[in-house]
PDB file of N, CA and C in Angstrom:
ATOM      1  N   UNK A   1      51.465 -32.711 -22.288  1.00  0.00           N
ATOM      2  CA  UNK A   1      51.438 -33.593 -23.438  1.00  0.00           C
ATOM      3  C   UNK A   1      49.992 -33.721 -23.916  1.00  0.00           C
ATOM      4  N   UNK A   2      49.717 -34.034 -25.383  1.00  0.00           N
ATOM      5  CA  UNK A   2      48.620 -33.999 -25.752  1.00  0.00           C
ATOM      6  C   UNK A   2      47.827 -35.230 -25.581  1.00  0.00           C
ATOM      7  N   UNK A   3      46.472 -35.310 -25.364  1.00  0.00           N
ATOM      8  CA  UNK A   3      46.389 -36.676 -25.192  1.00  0.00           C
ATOM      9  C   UNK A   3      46.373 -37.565 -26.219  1.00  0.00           C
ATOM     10  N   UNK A   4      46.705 -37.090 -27.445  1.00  0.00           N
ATOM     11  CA  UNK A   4      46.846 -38.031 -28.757  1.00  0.00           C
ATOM     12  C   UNK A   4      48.171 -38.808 -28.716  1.00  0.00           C
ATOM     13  N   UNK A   5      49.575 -37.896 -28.486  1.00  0.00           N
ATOM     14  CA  UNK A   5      50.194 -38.197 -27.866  1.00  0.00           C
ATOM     15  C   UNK A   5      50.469 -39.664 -26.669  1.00  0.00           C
ATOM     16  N   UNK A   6      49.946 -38.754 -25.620  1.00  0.00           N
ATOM     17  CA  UNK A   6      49.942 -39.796 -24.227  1.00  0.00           C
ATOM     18  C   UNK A   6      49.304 -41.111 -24.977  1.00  0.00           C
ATOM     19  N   UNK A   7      47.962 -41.278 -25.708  1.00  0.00           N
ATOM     20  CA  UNK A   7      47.598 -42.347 -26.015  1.00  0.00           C
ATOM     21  C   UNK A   7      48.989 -43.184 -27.554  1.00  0.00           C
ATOM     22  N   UNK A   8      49.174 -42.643 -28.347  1.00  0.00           N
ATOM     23  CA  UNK A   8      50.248 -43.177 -29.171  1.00  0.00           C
ATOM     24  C   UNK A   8      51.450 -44.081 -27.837  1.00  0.00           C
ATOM     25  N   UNK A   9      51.962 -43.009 -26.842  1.00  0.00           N
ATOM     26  CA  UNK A   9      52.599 -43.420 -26.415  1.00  0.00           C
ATOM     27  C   UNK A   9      52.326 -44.584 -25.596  1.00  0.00           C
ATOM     28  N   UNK A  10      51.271 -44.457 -25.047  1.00  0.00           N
ATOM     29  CA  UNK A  10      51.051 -45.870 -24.250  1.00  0.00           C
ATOM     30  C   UNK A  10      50.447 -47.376 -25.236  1.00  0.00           C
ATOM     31  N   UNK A  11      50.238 -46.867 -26.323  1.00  0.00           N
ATOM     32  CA  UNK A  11      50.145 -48.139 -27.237  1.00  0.00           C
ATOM     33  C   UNK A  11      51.192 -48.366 -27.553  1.00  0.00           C
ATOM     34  N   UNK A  12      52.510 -47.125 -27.469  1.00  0.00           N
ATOM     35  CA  UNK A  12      54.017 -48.245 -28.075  1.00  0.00           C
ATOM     36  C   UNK A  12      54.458 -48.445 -26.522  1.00  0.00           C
ATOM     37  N   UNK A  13      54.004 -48.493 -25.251  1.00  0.00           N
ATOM     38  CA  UNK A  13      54.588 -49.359 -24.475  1.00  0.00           C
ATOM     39  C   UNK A  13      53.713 -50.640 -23.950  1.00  0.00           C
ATOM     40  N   UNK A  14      53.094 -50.475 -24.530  1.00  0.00           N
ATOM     41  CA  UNK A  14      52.002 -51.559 -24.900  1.00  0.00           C
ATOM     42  C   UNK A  14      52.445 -52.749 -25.163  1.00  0.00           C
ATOM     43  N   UNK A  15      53.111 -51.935 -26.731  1.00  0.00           N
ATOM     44  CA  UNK A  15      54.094 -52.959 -27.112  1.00  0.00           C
ATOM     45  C   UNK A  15      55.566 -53.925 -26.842  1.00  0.00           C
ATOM     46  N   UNK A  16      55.925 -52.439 -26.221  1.00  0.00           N
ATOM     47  CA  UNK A  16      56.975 -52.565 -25.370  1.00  0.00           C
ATOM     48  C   UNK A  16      56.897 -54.010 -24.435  1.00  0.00           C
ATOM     49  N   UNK A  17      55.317 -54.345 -23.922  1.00  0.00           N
ATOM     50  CA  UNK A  17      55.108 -55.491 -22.521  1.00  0.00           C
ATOM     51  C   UNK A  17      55.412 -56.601 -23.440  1.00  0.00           C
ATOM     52  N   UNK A  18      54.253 -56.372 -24.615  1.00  0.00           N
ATOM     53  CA  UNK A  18      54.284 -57.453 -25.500  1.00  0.00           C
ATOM     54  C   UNK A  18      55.387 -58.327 -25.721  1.00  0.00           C
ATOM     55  N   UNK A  19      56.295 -57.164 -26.105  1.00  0.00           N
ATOM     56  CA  UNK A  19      57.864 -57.604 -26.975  1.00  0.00           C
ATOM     57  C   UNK A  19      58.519 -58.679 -25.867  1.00  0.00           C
ATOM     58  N   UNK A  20      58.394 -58.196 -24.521  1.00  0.00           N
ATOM     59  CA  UNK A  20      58.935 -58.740 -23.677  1.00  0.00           C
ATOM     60  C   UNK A  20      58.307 -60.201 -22.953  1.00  0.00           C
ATOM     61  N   UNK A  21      57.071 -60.348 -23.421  1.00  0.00           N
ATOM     62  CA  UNK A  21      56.466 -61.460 -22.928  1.00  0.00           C
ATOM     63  C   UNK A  21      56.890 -62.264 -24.036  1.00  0.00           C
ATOM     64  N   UNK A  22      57.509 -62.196 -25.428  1.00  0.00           N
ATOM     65  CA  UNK A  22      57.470 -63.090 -26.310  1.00  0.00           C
ATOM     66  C   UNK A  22      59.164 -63.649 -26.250  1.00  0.00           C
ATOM     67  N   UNK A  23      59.686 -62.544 -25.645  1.00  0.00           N
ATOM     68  CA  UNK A  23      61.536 -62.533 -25.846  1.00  0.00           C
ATOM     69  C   UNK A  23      61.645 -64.339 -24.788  1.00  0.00           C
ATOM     70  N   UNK A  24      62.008 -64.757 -25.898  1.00  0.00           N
ATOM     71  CA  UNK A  24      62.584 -66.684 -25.050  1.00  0.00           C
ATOM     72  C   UNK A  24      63.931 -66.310 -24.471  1.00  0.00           C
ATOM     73  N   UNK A  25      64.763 -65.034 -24.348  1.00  0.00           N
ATOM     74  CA  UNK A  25      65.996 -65.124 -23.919  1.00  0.00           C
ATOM     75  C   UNK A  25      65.320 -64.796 -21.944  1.00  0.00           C
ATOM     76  N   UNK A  26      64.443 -64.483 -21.771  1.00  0.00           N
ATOM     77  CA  UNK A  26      63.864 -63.608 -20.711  1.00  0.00           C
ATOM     78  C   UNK A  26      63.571 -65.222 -19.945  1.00  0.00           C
ATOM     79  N   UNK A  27      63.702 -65.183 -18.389  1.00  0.00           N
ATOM     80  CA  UNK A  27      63.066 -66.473 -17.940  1.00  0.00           C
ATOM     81  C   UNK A  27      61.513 -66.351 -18.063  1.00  0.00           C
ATOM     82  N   UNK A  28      61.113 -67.867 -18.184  1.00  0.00           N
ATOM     83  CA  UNK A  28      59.749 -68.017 -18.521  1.00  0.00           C
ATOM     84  C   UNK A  28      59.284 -67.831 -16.936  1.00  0.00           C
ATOM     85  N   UNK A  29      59.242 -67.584 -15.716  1.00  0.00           N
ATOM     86  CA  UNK A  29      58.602 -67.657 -14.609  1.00  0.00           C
ATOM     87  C   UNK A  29      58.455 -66.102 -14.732  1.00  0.00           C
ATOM     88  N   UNK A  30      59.391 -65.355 -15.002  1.00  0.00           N
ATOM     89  CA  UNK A  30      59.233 -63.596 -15.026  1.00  0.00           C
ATOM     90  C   UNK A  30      58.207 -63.314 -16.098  1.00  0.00           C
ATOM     91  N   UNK A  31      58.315 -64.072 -17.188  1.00  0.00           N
ATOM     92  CA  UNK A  31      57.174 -63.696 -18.357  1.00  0.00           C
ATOM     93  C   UNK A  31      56.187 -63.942 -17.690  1.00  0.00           C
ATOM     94  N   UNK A  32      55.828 -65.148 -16.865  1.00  0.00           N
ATOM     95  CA  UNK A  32      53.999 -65.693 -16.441  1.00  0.00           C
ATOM     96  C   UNK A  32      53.905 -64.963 -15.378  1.00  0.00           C
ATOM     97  N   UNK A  33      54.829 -64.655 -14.252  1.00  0.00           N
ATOM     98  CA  UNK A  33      54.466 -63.432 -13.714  1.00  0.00           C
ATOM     99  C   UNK A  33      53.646 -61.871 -13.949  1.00  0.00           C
ATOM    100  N   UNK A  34      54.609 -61.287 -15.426  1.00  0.00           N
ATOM    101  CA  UNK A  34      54.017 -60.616 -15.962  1.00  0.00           C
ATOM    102  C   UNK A  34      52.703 -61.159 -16.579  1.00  0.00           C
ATOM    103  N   UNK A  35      52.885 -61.617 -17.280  1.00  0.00           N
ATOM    104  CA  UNK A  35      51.555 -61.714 -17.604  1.00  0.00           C
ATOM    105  C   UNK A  35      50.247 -61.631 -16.949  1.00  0.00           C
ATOM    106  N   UNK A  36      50.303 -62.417 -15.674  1.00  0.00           N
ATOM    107  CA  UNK A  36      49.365 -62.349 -14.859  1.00  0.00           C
ATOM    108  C   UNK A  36      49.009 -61.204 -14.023  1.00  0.00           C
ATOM    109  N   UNK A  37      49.940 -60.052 -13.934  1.00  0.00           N
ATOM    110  CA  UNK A  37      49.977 -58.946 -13.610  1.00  0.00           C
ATOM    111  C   UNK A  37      49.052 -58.302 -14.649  1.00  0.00           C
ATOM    112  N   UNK A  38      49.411 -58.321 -16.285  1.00  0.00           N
ATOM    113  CA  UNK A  38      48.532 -57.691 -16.871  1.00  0.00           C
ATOM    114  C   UNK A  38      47.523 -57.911 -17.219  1.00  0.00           C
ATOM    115  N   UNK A  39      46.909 -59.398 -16.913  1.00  0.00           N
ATOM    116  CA  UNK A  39      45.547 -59.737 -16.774  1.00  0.00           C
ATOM    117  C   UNK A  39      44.592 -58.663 -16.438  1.00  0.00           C
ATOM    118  N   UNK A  40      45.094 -57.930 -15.173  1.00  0.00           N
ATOM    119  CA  UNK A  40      44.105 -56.503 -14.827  1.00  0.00           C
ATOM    120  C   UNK A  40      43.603 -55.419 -15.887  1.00  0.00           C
ATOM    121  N   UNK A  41      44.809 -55.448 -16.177  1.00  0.00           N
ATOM    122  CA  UNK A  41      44.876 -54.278 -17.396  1.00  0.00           C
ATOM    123  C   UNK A  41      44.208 -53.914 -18.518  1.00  0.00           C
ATOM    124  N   UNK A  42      43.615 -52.525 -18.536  1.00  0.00           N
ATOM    125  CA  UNK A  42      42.664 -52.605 -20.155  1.00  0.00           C
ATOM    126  C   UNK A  42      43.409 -52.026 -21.409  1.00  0.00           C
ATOM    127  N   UNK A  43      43.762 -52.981 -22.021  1.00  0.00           N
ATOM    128  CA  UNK A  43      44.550 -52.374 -22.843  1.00  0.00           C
ATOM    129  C   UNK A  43      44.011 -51.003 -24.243  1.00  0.00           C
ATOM    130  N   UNK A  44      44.899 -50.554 -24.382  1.00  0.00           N
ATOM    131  CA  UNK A  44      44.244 -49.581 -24.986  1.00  0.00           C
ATOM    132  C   UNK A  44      44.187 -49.713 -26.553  1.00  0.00           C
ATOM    133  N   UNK A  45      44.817 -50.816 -27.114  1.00  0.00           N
ATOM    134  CA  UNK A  45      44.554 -50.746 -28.267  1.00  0.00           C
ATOM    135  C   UNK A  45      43.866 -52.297 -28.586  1.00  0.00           C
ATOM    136  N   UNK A  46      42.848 -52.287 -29.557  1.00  0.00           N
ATOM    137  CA  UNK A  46      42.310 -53.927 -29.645  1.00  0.00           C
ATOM    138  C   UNK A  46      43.317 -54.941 -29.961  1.00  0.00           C
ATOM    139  N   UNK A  47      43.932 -54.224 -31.173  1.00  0.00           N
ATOM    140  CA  UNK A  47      45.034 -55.948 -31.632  1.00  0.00           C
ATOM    141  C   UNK A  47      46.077 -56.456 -30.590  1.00  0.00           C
ATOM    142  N   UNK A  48      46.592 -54.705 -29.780  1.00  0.00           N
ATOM    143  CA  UNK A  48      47.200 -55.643 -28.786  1.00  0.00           C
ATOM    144  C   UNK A  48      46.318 -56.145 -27.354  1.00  0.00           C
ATOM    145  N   UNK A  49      44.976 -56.486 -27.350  1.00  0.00           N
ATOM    146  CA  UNK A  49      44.461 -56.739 -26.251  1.00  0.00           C
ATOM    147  C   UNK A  49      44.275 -58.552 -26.824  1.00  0.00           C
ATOM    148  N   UNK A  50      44.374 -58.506 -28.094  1.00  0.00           N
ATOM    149  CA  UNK A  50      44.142 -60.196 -28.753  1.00  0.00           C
ATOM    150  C   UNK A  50      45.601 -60.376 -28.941  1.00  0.00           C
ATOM    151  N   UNK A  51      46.538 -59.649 -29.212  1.00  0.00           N
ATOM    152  CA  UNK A  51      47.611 -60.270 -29.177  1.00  0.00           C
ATOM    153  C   UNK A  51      48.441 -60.766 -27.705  1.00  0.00           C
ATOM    154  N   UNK A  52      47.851 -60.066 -27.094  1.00  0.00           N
ATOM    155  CA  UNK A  52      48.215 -60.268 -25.314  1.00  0.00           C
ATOM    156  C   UNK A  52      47.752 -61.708 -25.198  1.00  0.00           C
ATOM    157  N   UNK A  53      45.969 -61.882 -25.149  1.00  0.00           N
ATOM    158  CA  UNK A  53      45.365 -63.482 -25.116  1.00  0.00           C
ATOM    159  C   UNK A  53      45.722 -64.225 -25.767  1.00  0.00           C
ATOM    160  N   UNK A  54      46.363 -64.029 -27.268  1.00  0.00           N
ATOM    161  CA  UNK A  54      47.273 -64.954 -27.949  1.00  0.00           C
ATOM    162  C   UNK A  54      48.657 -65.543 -27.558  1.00  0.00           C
ATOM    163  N   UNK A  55      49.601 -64.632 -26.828  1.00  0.00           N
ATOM    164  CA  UNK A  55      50.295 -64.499 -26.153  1.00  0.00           C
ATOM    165  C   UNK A  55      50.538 -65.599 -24.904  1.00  0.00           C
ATOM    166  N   UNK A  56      49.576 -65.486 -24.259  1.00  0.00           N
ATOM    167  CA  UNK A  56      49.215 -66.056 -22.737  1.00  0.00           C
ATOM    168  C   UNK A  56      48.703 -67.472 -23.504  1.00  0.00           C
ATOM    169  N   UNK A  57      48.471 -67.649 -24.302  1.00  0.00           N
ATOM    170  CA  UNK A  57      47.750 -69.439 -24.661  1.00  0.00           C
ATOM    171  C   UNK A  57      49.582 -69.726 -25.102  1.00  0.00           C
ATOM    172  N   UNK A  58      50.004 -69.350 -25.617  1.00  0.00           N
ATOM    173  CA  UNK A  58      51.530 -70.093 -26.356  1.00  0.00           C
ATOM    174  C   UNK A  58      52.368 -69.864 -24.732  1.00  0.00           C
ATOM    175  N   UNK A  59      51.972 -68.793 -23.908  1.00  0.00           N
ATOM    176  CA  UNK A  59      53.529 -68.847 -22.700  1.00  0.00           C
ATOM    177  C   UNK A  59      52.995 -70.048 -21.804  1.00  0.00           C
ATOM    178  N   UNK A  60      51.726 -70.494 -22.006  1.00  0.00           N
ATOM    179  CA  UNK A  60      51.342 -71.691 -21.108  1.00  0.00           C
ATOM    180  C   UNK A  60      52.014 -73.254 -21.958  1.00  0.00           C
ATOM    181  N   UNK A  61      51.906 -72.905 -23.276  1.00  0.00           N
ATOM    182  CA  UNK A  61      52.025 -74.313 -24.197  1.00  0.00           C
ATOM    183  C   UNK A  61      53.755 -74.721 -24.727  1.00  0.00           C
ATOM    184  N   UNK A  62      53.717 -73.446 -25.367  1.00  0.00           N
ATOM    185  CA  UNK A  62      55.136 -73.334 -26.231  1.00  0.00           C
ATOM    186  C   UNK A  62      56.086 -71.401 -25.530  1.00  0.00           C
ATOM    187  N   UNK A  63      56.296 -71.140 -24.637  1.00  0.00           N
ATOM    188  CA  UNK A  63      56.916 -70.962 -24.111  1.00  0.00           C
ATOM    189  C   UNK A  63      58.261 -69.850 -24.490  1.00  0.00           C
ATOM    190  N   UNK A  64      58.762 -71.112 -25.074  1.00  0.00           N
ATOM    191  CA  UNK A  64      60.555 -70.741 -26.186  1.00  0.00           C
ATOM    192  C   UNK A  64      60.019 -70.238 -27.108  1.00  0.00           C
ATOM    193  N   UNK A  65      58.772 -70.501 -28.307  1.00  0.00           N
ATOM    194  CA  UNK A  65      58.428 -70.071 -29.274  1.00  0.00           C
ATOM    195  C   UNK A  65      57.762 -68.937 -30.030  1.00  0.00           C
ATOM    196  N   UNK A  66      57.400 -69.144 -29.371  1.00  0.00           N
ATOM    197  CA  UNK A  66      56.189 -67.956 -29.184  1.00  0.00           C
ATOM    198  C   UNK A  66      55.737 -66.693 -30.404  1.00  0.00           C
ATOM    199  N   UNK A  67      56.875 -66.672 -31.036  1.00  0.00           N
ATOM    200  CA  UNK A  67      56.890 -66.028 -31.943  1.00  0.00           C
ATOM    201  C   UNK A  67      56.719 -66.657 -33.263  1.00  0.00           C
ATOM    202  N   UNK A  68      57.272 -67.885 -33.476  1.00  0.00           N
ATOM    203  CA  UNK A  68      56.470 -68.693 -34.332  1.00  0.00           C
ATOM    204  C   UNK A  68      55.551 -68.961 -34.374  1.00  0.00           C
ATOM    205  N   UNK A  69      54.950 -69.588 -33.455  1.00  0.00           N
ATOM    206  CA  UNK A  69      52.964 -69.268 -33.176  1.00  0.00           C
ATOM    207  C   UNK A  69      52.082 -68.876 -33.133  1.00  0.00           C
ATOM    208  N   UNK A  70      53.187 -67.157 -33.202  1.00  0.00           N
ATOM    209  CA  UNK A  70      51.761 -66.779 -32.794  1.00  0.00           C
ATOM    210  C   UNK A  70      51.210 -66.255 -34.120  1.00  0.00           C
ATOM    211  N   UNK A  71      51.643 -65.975 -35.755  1.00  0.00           N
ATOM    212  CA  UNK A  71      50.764 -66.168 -36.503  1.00  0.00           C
ATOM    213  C   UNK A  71      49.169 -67.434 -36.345  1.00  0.00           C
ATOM    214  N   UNK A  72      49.429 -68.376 -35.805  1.00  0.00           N
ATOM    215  CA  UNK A  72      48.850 -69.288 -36.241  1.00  0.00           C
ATOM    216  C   UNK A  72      47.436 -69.452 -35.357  1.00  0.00           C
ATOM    217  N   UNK A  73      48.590 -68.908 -34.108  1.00  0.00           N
ATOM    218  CA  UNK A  73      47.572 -68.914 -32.976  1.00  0.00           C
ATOM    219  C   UNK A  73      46.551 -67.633 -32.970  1.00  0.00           C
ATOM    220  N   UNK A  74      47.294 -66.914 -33.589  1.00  0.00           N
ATOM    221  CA  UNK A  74      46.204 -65.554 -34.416  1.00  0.00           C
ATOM    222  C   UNK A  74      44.851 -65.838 -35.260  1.00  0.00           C
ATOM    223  N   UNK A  75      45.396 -66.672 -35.760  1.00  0.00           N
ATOM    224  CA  UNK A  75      44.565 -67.336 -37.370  1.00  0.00           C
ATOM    225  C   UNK A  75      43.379 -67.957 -36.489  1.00  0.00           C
ATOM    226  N   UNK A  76      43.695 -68.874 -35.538  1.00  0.00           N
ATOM    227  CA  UNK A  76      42.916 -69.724 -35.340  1.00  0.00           C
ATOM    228  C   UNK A  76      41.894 -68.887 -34.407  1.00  0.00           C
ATOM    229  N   UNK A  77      41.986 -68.194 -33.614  1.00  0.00           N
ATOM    230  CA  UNK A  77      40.745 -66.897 -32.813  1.00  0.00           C
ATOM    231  C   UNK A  77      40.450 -65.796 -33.843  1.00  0.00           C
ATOM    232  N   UNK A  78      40.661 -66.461 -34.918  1.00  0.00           N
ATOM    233  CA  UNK A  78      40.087 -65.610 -36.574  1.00  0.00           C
ATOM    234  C   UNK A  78      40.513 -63.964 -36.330  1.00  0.00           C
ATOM    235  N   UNK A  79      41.416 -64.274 -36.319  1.00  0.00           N
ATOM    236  CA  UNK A  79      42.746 -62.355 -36.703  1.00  0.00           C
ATOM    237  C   UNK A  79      43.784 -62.966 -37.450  1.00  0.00           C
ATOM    238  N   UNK A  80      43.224 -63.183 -38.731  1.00  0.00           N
ATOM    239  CA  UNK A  80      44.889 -63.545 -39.592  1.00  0.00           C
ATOM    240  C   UNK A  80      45.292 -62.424 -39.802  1.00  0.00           C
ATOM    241  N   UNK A  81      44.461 -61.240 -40.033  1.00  0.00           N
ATOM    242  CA  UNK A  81      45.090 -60.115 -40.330  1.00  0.00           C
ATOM    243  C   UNK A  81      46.479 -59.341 -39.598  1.00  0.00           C
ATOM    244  N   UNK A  82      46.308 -59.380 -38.081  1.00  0.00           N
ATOM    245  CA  UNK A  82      46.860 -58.962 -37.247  1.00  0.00           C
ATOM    246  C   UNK A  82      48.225 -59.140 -37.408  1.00  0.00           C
ATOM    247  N   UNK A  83      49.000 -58.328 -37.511  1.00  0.00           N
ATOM    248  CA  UNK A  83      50.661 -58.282 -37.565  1.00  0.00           C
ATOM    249  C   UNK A  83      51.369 -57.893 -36.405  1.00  0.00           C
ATOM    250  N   UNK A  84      52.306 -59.598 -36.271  1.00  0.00           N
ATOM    251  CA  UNK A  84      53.074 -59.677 -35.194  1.00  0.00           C
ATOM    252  C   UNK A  84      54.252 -59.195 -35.183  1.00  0.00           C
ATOM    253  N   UNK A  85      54.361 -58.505 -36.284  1.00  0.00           N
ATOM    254  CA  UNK A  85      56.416 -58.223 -37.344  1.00  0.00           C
ATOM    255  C   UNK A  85      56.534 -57.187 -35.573  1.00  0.00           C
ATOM    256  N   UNK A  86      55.845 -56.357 -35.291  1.00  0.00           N
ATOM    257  CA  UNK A  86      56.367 -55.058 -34.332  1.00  0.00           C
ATOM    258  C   UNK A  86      56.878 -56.139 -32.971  1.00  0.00           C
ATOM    259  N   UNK A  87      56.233 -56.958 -33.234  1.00  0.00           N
ATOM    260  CA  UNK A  87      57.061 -58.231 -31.688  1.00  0.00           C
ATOM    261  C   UNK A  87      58.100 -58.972 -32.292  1.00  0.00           C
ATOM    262  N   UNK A  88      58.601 -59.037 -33.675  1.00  0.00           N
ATOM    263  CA  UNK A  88      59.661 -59.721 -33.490  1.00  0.00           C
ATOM    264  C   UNK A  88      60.709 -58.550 -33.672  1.00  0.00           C
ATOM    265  N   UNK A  89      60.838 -57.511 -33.400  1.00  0.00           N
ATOM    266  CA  UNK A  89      61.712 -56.557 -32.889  1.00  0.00           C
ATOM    267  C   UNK A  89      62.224 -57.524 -31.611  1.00  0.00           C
ATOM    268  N   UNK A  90      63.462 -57.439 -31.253  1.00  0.00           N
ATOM    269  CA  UNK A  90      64.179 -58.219 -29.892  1.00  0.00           C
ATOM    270  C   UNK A  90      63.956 -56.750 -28.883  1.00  0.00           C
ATOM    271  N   UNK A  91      63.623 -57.692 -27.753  1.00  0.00           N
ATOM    272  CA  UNK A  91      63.053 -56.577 -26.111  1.00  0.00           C
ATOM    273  C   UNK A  91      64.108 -56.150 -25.734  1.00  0.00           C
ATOM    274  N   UNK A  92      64.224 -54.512 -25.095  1.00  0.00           N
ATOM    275  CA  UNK A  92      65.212 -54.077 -24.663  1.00  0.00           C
ATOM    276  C   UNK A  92      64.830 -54.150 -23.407  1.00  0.00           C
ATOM    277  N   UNK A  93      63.949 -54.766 -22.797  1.00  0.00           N
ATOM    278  CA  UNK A  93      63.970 -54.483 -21.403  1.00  0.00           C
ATOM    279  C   UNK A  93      64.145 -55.781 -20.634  1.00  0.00           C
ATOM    280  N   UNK A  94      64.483 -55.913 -19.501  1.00  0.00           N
ATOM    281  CA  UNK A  94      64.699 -56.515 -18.244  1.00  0.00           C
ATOM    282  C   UNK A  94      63.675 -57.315 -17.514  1.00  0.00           C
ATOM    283  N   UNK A  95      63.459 -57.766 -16.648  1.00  0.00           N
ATOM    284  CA  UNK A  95      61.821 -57.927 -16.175  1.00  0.00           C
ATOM    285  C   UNK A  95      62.049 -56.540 -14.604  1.00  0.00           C
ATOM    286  N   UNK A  96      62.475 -56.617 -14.640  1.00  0.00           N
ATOM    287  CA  UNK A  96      62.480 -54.843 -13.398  1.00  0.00           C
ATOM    288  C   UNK A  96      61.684 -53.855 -14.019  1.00  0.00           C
ATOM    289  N   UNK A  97      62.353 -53.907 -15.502  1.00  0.00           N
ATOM    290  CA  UNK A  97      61.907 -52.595 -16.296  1.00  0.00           C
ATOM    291  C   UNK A  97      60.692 -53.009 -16.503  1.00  0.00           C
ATOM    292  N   UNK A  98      60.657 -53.868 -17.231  1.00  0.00           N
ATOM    293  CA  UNK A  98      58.853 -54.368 -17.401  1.00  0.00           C
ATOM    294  C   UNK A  98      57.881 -54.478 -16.405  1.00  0.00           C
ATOM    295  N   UNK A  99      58.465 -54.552 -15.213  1.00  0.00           N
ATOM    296  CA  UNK A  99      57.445 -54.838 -14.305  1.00  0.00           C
ATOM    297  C   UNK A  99      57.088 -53.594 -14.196  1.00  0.00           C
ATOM    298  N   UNK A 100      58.287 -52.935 -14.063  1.00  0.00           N
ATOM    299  CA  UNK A 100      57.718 -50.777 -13.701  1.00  0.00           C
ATOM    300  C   UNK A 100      57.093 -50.524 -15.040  1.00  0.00           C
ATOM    301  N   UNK A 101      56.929 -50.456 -15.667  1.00  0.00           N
ATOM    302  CA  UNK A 101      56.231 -50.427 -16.839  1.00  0.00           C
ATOM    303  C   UNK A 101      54.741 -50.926 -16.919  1.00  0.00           C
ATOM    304  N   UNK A 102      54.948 -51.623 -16.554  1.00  0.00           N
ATOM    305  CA  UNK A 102      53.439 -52.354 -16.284  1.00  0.00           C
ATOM    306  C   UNK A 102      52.941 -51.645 -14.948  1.00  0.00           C
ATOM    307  N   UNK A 103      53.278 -51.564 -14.098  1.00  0.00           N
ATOM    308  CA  UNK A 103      52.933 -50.902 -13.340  1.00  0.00           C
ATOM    309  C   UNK A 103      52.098 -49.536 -13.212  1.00  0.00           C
ATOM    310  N   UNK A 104      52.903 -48.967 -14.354  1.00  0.00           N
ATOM    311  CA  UNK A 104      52.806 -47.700 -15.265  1.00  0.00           C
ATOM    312  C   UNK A 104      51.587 -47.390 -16.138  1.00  0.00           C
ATOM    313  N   UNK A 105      51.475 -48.553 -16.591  1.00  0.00           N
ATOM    314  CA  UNK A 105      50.351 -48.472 -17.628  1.00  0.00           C
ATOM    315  C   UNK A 105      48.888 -49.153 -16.432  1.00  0.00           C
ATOM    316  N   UNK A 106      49.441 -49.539 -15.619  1.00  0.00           N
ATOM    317  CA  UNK A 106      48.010 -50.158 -14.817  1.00  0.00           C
ATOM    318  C   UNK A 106      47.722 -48.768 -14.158  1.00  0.00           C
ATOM    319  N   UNK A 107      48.148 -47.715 -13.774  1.00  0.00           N
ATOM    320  CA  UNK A 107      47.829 -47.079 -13.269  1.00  0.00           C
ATOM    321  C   UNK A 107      47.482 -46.041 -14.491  1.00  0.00           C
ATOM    322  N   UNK A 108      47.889 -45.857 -15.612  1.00  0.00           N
ATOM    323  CA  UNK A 108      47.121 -45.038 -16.523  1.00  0.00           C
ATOM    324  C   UNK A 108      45.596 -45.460 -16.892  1.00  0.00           C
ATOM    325  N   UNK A 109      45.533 -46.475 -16.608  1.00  0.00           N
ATOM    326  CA  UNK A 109      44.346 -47.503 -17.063  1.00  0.00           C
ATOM    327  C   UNK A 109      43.335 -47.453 -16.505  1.00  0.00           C
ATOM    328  N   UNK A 110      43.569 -46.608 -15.262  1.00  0.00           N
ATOM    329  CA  UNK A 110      42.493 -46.720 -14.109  1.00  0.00           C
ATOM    330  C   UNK A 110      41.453 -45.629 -13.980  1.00  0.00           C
TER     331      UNK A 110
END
């Protein structure tokens, strides 16, 4: 695979973590789990390395919401620009899957 490729691809599972840290149908102890797992992690693209820290301030506060917020909570660490539309896609994954996933990308990362 090319590495233009490999890199596209690991920014859409990037997204993939994202989607799943924001999904309120997912329990909130599996989301802060994850999350804190990807604390390690360097993410490879910038908006999702601020949308991750945006992320992690609302799963501590607002939780269920998260997706309503996080325009705002964007705005306010000055990224209004940043578009959250690719997270309100609904997560196809599990927290199993996400965790191997994450797993996945921590070890590409290294």
């Amino acid at each position: 695979m090319h590495s233009k490729d490999i890199s596209v691809s690991r920014i859409e599972n990037e997204k993939h973590l994202l989607r799943f840290l924001c999904a309120s149908r997912e329990e909130i102890a599996q989301r802060q789990k994850l999350f804190q797992r990807l604390t390690q992690y360097s993410w490879l693209a910038n908006d999702n390395q601020i949308l991750f820290e945006a992320i992690g301030e609302l799963l501590a506060t607002a939780p269920q919401q998260i997706l309503s917020h996080l325009p705002a909570a964007l705005t306010r660490r000055g990224f209004p620009d940043i578009s959250c539309d690719a997270l309100a896609e609904p997560s196809t994954m599990n927290a199993p899957a996400a965790f191997a996933l994450a797993e996945e990308l921590l070890r590409a990362s290294q």
